[in-house]
C-alpha atoms as a PDB file:
ATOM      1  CA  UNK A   1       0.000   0.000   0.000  1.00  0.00           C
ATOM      2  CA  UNK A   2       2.146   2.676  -1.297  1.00  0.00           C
ATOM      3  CA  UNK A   3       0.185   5.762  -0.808  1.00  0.00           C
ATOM      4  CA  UNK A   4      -0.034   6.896   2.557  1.00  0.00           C
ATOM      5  CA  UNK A   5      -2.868   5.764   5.044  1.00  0.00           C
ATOM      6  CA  UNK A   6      -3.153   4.977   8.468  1.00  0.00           C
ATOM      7  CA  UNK A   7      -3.859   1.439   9.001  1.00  0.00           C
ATOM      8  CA  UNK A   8      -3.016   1.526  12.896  1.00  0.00           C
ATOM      9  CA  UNK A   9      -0.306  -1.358  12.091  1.00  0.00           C
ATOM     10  CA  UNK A  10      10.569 -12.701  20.273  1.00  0.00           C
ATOM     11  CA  UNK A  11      11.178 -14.726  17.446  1.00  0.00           C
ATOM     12  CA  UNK A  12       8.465 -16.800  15.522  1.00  0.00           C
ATOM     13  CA  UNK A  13       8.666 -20.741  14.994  1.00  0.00           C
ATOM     14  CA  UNK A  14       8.548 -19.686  11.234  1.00  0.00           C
ATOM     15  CA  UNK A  15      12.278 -19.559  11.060  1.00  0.00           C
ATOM     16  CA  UNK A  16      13.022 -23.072  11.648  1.00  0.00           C
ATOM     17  CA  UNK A  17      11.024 -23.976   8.751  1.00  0.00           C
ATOM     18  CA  UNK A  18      10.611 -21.433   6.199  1.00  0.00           C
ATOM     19  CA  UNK A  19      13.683 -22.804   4.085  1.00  0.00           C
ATOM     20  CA  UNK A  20      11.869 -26.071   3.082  1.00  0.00           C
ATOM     21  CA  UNK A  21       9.230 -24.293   1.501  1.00  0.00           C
ATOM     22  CA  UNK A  22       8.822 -24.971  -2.151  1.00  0.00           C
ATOM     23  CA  UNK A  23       8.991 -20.885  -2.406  1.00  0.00           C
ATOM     24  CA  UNK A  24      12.513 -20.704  -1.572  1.00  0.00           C
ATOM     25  CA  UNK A  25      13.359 -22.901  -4.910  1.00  0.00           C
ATOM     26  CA  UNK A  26      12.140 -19.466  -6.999  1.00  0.00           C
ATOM     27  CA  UNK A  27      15.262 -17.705  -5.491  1.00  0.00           C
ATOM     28  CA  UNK A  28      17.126 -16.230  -8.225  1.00  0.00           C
ATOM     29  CA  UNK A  29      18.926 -13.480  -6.197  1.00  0.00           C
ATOM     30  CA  UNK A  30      22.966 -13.132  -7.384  1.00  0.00           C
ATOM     31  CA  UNK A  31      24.810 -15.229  -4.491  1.00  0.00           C
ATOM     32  CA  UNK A  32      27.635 -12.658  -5.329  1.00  0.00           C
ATOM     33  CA  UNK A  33      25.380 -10.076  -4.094  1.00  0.00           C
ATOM     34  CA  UNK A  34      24.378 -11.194  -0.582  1.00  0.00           C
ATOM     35  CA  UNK A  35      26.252 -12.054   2.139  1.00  0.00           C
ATOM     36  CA  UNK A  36      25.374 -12.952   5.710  1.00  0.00           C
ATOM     37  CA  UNK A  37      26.394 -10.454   8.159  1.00  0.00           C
ATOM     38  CA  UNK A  38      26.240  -9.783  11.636  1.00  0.00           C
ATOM     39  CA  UNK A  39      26.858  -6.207  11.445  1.00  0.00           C
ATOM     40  CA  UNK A  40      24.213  -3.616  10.430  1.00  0.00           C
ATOM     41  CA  UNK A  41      23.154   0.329  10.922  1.00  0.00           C
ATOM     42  CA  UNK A  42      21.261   1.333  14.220  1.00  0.00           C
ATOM     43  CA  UNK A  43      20.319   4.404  13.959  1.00  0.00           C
ATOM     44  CA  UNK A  44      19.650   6.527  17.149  1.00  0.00           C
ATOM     45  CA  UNK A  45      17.654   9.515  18.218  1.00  0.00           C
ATOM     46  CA  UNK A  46      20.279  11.628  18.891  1.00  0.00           C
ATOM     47  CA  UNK A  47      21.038  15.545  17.300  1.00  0.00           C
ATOM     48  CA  UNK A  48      18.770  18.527  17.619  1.00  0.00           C
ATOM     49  CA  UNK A  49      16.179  16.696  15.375  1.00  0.00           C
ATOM     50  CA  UNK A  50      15.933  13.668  17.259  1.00  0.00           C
ATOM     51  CA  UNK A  51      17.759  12.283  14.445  1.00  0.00           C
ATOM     52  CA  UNK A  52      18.812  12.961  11.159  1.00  0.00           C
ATOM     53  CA  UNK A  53      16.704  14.708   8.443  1.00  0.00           C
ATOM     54  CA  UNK A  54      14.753  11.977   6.453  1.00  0.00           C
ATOM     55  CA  UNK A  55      12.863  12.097   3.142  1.00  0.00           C
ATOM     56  CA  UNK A  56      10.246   9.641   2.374  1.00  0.00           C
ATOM     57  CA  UNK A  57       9.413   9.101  -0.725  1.00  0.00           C
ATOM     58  CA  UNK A  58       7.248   6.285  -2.470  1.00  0.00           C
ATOM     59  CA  UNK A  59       5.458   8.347  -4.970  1.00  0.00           C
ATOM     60  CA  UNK A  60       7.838   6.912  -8.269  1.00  0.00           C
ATOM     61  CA  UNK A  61      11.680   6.686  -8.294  1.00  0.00           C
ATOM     62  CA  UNK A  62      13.773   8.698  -6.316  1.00  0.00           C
ATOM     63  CA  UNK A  63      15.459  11.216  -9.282  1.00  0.00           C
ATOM     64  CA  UNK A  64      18.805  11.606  -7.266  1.00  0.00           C
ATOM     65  CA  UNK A  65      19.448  14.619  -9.251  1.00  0.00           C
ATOM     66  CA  UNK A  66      15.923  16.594  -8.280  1.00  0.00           C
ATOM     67  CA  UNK A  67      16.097  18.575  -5.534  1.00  0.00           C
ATOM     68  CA  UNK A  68      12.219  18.451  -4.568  1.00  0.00           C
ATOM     69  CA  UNK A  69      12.906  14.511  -4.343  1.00  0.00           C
ATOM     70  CA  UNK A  70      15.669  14.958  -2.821  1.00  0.00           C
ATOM     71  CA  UNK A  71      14.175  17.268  -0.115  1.00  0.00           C
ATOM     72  CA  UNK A  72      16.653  19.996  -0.328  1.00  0.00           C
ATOM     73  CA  UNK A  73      16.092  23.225   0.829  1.00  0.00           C
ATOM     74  CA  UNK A  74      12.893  22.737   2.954  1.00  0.00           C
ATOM     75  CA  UNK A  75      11.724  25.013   5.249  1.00  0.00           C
ATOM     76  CA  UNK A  76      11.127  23.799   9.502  1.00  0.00           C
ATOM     77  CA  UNK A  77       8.745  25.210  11.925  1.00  0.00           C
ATOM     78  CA  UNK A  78      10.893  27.928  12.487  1.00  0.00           C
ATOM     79  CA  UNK A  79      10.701  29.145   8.575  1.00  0.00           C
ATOM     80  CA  UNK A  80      14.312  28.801   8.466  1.00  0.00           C
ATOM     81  CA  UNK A  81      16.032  26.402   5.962  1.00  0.00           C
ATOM     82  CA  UNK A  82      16.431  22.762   6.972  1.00  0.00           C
ATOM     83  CA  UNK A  83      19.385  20.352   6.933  1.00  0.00           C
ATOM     84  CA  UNK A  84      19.099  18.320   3.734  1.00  0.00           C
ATOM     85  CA  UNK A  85      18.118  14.695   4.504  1.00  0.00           C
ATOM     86  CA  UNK A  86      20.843  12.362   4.980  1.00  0.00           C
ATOM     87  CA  UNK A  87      18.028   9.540   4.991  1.00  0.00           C
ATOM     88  CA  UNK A  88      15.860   8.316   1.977  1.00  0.00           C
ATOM     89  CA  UNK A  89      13.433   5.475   2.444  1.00  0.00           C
ATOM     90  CA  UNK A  90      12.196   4.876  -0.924  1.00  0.00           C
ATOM     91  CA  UNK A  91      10.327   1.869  -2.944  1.00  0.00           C
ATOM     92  CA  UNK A  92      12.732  -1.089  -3.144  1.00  0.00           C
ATOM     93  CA  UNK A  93      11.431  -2.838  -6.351  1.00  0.00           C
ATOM     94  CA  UNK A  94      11.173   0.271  -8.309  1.00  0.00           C
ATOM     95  CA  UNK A  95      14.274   1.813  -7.285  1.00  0.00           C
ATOM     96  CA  UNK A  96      17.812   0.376  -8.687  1.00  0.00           C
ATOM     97  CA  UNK A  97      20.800  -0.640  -6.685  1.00  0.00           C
ATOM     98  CA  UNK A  98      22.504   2.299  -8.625  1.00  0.00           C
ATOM     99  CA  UNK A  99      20.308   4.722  -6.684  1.00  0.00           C
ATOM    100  CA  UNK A 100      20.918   3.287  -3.860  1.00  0.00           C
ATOM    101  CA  UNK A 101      25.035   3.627  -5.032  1.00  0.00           C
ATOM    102  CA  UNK A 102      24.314   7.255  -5.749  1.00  0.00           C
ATOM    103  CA  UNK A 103      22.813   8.274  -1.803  1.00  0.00           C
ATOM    104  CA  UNK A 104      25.885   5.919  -0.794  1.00  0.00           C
ATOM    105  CA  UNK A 105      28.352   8.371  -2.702  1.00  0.00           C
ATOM    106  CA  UNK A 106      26.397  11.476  -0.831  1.00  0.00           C
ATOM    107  CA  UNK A 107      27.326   9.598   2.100  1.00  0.00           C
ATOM    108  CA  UNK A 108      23.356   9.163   2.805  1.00  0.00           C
ATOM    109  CA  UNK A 109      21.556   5.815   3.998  1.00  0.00           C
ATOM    110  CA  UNK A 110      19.113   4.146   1.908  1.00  0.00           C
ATOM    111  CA  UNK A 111      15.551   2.154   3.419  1.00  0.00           C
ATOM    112  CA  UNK A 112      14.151   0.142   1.464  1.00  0.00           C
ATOM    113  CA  UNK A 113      10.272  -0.270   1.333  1.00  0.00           C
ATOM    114  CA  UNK A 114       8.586  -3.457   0.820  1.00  0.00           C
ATOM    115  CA  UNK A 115       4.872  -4.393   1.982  1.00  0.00           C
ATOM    116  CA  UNK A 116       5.276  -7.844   4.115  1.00  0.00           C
ATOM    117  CA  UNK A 117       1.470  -8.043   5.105  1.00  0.00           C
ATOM    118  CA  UNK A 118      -0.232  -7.790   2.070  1.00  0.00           C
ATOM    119  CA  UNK A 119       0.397  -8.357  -1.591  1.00  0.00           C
ATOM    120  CA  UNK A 120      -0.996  -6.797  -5.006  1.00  0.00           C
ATOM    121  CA  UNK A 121      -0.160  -7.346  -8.230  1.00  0.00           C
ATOM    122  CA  UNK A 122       1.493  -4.040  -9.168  1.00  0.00           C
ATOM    123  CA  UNK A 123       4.042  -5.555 -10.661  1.00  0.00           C
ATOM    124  CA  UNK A 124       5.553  -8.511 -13.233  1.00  0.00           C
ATOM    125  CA  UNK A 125       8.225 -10.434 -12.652  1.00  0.00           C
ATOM    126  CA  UNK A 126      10.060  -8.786 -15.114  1.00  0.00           C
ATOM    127  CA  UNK A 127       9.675  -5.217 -12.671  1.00  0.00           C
ATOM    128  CA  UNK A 128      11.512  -7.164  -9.983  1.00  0.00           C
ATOM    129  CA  UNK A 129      14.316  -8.937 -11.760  1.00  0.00           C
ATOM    130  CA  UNK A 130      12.957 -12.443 -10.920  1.00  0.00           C
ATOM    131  CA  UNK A 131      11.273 -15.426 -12.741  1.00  0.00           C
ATOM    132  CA  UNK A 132       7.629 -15.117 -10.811  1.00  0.00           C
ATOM    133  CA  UNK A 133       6.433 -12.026  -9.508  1.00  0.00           C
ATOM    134  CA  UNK A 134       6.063 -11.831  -5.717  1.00  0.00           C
ATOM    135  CA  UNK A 135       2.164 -12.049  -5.692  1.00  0.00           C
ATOM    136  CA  UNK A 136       2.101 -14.737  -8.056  1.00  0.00           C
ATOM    137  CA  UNK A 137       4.425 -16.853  -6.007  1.00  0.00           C
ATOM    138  CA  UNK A 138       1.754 -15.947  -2.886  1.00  0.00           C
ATOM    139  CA  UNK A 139      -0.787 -16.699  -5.005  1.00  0.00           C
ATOM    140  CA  UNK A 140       0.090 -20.032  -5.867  1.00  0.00           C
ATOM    141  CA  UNK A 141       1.316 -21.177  -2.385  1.00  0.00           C
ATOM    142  CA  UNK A 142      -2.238 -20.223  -1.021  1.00  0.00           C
ATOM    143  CA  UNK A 143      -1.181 -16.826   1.016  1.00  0.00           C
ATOM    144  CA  UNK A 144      -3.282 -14.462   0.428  1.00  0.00           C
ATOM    145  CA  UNK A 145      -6.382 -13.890   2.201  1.00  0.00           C
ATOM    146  CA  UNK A 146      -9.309 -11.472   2.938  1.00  0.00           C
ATOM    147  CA  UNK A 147      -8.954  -8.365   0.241  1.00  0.00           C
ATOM    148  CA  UNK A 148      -7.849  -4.560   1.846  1.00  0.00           C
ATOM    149  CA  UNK A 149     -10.812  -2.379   1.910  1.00  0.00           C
ATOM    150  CA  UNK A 150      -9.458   0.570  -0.539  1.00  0.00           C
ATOM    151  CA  UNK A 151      -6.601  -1.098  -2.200  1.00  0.00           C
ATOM    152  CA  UNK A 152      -6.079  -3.443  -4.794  1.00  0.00           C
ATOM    153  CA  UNK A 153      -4.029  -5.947  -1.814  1.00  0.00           C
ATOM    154  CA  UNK A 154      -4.888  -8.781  -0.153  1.00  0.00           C
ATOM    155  CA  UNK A 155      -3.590  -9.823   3.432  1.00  0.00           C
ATOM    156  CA  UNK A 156      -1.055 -12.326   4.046  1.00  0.00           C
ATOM    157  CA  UNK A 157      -1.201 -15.222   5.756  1.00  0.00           C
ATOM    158  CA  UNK A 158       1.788 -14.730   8.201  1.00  0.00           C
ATOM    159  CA  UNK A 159       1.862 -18.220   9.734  1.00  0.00           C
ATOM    160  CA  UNK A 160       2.777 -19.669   6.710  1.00  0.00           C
ATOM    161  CA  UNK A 161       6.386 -20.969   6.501  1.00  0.00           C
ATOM    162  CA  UNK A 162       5.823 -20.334   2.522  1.00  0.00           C
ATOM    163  CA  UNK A 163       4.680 -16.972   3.213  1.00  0.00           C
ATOM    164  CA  UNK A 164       7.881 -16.153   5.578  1.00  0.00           C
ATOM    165  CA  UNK A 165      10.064 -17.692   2.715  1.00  0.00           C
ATOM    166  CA  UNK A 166       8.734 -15.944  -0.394  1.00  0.00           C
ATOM    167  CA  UNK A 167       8.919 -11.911   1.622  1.00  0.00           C
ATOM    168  CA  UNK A 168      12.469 -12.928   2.498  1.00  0.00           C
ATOM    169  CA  UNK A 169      13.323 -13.714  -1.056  1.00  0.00           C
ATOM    170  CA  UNK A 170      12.037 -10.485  -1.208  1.00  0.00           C
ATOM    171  CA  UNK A 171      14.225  -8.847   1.133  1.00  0.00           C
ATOM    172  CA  UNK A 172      17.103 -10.445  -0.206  1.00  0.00           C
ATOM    173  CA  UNK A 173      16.901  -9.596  -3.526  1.00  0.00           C
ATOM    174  CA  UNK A 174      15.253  -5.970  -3.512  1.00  0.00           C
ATOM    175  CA  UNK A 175      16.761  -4.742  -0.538  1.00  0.00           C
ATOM    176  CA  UNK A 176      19.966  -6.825   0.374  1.00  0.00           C
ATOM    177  CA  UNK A 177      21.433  -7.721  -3.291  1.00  0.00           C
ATOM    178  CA  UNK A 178      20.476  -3.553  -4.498  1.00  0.00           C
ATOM    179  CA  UNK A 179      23.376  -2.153  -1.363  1.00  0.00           C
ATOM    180  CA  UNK A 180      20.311  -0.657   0.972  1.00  0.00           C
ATOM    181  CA  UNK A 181      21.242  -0.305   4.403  1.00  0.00           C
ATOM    182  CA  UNK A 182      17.571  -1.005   5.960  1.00  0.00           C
ATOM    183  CA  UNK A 183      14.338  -2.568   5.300  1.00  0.00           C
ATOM    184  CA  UNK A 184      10.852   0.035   6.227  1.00  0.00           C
ATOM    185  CA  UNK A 185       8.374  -3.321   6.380  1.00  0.00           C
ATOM    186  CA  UNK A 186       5.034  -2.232   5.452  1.00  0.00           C
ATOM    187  CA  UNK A 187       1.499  -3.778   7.106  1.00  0.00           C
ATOM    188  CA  UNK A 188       3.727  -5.582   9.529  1.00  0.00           C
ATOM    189  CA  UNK A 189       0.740  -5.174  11.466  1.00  0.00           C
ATOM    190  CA  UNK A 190      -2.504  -6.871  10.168  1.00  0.00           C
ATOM    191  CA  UNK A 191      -3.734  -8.497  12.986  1.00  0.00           C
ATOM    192  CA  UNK A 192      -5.749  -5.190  13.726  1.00  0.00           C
ATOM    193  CA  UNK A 193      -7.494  -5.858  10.708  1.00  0.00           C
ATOM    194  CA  UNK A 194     -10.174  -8.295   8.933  1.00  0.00           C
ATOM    195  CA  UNK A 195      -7.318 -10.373   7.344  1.00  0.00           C
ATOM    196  CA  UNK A 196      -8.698 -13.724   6.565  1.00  0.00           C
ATOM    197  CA  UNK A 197      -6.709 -15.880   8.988  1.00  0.00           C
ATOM    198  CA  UNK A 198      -7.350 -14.826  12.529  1.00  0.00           C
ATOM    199  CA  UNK A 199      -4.023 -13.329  13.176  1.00  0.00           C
ATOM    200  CA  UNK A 200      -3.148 -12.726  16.626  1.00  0.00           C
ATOM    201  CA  UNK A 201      -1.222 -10.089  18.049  1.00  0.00           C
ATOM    202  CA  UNK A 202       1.647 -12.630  19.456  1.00  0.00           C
ATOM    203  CA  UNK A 203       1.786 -14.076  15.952  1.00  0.00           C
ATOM    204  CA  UNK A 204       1.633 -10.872  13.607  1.00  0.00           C
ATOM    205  CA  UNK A 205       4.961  -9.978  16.440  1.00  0.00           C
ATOM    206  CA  UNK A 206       6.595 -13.254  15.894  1.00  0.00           C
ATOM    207  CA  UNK A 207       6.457 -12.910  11.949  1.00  0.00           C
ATOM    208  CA  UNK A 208       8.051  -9.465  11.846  1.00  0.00           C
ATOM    209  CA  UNK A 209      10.661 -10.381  14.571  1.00  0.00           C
ATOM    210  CA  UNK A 210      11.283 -13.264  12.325  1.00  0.00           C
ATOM    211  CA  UNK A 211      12.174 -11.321   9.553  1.00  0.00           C
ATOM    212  CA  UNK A 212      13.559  -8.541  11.375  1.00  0.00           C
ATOM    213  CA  UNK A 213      16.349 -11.466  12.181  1.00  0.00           C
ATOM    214  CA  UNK A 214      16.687 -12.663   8.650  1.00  0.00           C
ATOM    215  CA  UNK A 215      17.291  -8.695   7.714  1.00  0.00           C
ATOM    216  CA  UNK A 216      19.952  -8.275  10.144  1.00  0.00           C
ATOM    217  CA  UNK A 217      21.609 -11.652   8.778  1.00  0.00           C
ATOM    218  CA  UNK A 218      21.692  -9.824   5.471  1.00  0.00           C
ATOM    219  CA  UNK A 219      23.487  -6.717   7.216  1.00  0.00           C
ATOM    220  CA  UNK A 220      20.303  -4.390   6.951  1.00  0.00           C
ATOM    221  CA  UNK A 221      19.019  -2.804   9.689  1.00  0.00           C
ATOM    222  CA  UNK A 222      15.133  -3.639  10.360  1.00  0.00           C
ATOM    223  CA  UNK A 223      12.050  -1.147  11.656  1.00  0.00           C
ATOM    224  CA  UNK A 224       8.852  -1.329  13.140  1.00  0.00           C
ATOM    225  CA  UNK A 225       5.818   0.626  10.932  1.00  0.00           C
ATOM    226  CA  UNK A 226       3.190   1.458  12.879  1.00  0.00           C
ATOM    227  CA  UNK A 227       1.839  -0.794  14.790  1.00  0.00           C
ATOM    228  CA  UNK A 228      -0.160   1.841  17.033  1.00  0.00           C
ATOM    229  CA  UNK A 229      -3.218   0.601  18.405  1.00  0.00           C
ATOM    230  CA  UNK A 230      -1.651  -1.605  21.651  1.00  0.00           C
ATOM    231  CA  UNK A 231       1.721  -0.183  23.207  1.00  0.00           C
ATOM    232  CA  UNK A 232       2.328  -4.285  23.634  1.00  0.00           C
ATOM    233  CA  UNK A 233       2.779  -4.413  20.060  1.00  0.00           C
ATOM    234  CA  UNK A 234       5.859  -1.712  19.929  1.00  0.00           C
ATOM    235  CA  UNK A 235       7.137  -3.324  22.989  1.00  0.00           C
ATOM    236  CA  UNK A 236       7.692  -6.913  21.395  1.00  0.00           C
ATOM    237  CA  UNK A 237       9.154  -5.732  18.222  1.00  0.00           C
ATOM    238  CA  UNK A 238      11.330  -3.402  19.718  1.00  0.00           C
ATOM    239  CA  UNK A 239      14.017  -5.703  20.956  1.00  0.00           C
ATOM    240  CA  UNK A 240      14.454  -6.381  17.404  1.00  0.00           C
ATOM    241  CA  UNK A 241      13.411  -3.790  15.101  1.00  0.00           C
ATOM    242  CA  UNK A 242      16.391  -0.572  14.878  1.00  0.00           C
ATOM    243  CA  UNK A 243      13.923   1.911  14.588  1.00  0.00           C
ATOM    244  CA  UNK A 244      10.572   3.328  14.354  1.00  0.00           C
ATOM    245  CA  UNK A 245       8.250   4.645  11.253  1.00  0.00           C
ATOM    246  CA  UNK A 246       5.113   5.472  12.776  1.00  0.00           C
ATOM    247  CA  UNK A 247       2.302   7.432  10.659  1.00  0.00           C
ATOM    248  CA  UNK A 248       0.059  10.567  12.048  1.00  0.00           C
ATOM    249  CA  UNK A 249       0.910   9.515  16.016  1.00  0.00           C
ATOM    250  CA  UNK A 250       0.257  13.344  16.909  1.00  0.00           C
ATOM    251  CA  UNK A 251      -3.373  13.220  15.057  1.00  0.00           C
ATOM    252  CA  UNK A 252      -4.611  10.025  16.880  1.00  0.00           C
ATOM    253  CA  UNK A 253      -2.235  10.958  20.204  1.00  0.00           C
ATOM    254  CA  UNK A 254      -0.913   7.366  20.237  1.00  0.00           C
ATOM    255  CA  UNK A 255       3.210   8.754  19.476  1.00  0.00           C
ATOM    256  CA  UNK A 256       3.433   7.726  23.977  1.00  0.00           C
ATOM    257  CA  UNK A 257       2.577   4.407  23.598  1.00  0.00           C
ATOM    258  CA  UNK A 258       4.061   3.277  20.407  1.00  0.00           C
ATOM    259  CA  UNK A 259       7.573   5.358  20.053  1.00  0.00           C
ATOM    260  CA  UNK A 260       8.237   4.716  24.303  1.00  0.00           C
ATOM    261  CA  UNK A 261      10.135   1.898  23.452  1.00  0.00           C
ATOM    262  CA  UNK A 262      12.262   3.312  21.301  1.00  0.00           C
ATOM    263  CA  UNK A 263      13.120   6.448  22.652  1.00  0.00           C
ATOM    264  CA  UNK A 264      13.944   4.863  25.803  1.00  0.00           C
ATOM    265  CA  UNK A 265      16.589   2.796  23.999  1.00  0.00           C
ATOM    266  CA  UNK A 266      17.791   6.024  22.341  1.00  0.00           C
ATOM    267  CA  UNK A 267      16.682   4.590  18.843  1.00  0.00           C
ATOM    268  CA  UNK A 268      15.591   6.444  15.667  1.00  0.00           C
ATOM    269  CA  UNK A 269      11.862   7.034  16.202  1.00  0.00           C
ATOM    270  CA  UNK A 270      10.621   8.798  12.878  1.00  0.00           C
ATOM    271  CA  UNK A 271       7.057  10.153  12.985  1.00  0.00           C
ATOM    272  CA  UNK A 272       5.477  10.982   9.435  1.00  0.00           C
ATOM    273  CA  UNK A 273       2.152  13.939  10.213  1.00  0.00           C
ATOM    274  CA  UNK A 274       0.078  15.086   7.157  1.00  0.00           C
ATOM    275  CA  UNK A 275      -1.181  18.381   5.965  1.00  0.00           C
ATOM    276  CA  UNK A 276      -3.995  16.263   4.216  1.00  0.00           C
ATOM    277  CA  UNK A 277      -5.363  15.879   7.638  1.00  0.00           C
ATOM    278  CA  UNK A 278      -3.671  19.241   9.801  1.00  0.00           C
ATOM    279  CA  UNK A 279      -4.586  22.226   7.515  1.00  0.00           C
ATOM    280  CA  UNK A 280      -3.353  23.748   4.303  1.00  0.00           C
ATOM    281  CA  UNK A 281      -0.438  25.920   6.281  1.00  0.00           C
ATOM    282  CA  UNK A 282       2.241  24.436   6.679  1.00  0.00           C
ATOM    283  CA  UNK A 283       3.699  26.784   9.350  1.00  0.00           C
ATOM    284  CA  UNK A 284       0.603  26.001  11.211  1.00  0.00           C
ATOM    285  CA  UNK A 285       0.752  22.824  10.703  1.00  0.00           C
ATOM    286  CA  UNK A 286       4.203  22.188  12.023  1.00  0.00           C
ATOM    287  CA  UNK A 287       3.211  24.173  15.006  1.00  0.00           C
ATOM    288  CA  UNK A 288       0.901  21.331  15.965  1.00  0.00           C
ATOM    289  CA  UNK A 289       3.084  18.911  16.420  1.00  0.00           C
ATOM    290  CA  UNK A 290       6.823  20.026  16.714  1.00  0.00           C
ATOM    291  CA  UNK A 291       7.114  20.638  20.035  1.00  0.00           C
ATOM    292  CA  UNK A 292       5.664  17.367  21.244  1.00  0.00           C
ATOM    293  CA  UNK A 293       7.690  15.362  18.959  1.00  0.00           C
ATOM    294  CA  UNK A 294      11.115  17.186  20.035  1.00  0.00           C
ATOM    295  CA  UNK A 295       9.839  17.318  23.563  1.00  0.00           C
ATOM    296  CA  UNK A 296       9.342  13.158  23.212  1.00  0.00           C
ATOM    297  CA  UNK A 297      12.461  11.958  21.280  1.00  0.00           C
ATOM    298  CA  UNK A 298      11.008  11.789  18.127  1.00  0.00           C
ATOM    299  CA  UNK A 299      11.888  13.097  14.255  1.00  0.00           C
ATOM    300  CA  UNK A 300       8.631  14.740  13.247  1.00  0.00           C
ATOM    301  CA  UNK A 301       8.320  15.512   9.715  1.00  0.00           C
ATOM    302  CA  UNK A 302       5.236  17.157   7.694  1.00  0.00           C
ATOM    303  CA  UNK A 303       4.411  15.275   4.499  1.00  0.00           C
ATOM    304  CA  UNK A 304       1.638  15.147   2.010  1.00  0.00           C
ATOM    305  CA  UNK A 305       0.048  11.921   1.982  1.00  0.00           C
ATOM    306  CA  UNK A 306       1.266  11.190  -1.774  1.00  0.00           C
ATOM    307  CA  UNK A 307       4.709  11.366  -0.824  1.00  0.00           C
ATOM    308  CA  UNK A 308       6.381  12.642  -3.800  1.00  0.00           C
ATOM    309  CA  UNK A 309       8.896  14.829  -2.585  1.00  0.00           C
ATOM    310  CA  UNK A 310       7.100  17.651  -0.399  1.00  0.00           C
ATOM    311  CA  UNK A 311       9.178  17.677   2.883  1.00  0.00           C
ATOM    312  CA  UNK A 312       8.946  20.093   5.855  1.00  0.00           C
ATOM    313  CA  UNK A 313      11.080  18.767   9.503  1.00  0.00           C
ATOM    314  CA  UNK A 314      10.350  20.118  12.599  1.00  0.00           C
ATOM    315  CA  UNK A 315      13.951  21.558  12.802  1.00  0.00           C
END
């Protein structure tokens, strides 16, 4: 789910058997490419941002040569010029590892978004460098469920070894094998909604701790989205998960709950707000929120909900 919307998203059993699934034989990433690793980035909260500046941008590829994509030369709550982000978390199918090369020169760190709770079929196989498409392999191994209300997606069954195997084929080969330094897993938290399978909270935590493992075997760092609705929730993925990417926690006042994990460990807590939803001013709008999120620990940024390149931080 790609455009921006709130869906108020301990290590699983799924990790002893995911590689016997008949998904992992559709594995085509470059062995050259990947390497296990037991090192990756772990961002903190620290500087006057709670962080560093971040762009976010899913809209289509990041154009490292645009400076609206690149989010240069935005203006903070103070109307004064911002740092220029030395984060990007962009779309890891449609963006190539020599973008992520490019930030790398900059000397800037590269997330890579992938949806691991849902699946649509946005793309062919031929879009992400592989013999069968993501969805299709889902499709055929029986993983999708009950359809997203609004999107073109279907949920995920995420007690399904084959489901676990094919989204870290995923990871490997879109985020690992292209040079990105950390995964941004979207949906990781469908158990709030009518998925199709019954998922528990326990078990929607287990599957993105399980992955969040499998990431940091690959050298990327791992993060929590959302995941709002029950402070339990932030407080089992946190042990694993590097950081936070929570959506709108100042509109629905759940940025305590959810980020208090986080901050207390001192990691990168990143809180996306809206003007869809604050106002049409953006001075205004920052005004809103700002001082809560630098009072809290957390890097507030304004965005509009299409996230193509419009970028105002807090400071």
């Amino acid at each position: 789910m790609k455009s921006a919307a709130i869906i108020l998203s301990g290590l699983g059993l799924l990790a002893a058997t995911h590689a016997s699934s008949p998904a992992a034989a559709a594995d085509h990433a470059p062995a050259s490419r990947v390497s296990l690793s037991t090192i990756w980035w772990q961002p903190t909260n620290s500087g006057p941002d709670n962080g560093p500046e971040w762009q976010w941008e899913l809209d289509h590829p990041l154009r490292v040569g645009n400076a609206a994509d690149m989010g240069m030369a935005a203006t903070n709550a103070t109307g004064q010029v911002a740092a220029n982000p030395t984060i990007f978390d962009v779309d890891g199918i449609e963006n190539p590892a020599s973008t992520v090369a490019s930030l790398h020169s900059l000397g800037d760190k590269a997330i890579c978004y992938i949806e691991i709770g849902s699946a649509g079929n946005y793309y062919a196989a031929s879009d992400e460098r592989i013999p069968v498409s993501y969805y299709a392999q889902l499709k055929a191994a029986g993983d999708l469920g009950a359809k997203m209300a609004g999107y073109p997606e279907y949920y995920l069954n995420v007690n399904s070894p084959s489901t676990v195997s094919i989204i870290e084929s995923m990871i490997r080969q879109q985020c690992a094998a292209k040079g990105f330094d950390a995964v941004e897993p979207d949906l990781g938290d469908s158990y709030t909604d009518n998925n199709g399978f019954g998922i528990t909270e326990a078990q929607n935590a287990a599957y993105d701790n399980t992955l969040g493992t499998y990431a940091h075997s690959l050298g990327l760092a791992w993060g929590q989205k959302n995941g709002d609705q029950d402070p339990a929730f932030a407080k089992m993925q946190a042990p694993v998960a590097d950081f936070l990417l929570t959506e709108e926690c100042n509109y629905y006042h759940t940025c305590a709950g959810v980020a208090a994990p986080y901050v207390a460990a001192h990691k990168l807590a990143l809180n996306a707000e809206y003007t869809d939803d604050w106002g049409t001013s953006r001075v205004q709008d920052l005004r809103k929120f700002c001082s809560a999120d630098l009072a809290s620990g957390i890097d507030g940024v304004l965005f509009t909900s299409a996230l193509s390149g419009q970028h105002h931080p807090c400071q």
